[in-house]
Protein backbone atom coordinates (compact mmCIF):
# COMPACT_ATOMS: atom_id res chain seq x y z
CA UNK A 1 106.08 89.58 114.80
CA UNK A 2 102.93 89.76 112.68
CA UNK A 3 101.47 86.58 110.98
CA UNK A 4 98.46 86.97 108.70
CA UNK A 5 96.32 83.68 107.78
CA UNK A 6 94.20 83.57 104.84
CA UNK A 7 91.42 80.88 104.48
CA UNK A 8 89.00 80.32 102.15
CA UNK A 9 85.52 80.29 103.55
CA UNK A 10 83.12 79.09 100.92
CA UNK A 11 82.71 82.24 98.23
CA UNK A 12 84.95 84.58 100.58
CA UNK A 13 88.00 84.94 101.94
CA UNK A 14 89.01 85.23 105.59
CA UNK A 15 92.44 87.32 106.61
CA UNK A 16 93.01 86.80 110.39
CA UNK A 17 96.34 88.97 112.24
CA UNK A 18 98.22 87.38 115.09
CA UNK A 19 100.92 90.03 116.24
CA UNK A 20 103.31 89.37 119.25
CA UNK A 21 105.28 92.07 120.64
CA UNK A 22 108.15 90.31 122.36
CA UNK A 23 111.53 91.50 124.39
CA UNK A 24 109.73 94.27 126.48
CA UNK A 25 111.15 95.08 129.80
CA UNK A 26 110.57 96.76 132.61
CA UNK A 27 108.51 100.48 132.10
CA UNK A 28 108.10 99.73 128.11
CA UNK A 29 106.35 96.00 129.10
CA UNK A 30 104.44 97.89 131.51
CA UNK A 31 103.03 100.89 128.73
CA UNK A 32 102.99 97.87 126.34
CA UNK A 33 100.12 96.31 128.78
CA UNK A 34 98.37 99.69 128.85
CA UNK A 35 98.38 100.54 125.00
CA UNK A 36 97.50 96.68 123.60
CA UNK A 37 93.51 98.34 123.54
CA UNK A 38 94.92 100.68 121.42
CA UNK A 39 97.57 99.01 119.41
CA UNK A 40 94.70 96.37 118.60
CA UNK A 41 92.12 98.74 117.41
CA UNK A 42 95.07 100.11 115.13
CA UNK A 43 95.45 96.79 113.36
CA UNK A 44 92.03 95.94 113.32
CA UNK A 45 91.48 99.63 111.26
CA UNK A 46 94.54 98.64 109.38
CA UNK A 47 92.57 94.78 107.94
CA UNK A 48 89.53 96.99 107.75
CA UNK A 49 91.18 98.91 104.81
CA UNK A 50 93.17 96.45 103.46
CA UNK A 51 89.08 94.70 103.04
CA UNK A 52 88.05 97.89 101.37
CA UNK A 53 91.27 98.28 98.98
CA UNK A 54 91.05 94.50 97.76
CA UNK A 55 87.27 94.41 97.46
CA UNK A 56 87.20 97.68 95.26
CA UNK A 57 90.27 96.10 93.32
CA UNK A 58 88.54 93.44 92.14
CA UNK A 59 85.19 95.34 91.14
């Protein structure tokens, strides 16, 4: 489940990602443990363009 929160912050806008990966058992909670490094670099590339695409939408 992914939740995204958008604030204002003065003349910007913050967008903050919660995710929680929930119902794992056994050897998938375990490889879910060892890939959350890399499943949490992947989202934080995925804000990282969704910055670019609305920034060079609104220019």
């Amino acid at each position: 489940m992914y939740t995204y929160t958008v604030q204002s912050a003065g003349n910007e806008t913050e967008v903050t990602l919660h995710g929680k990966i929930r119902g794992l058992t056994g050897l998938a909670k375990f490889f879910g443990k060892m890939l959350g490094g890399t499943f949490e670099k992947a989202c934080a590339k995925d804000l990282d363009a969704l910055k670019n695409y609305l920034e060079n939408e609104s220019n």
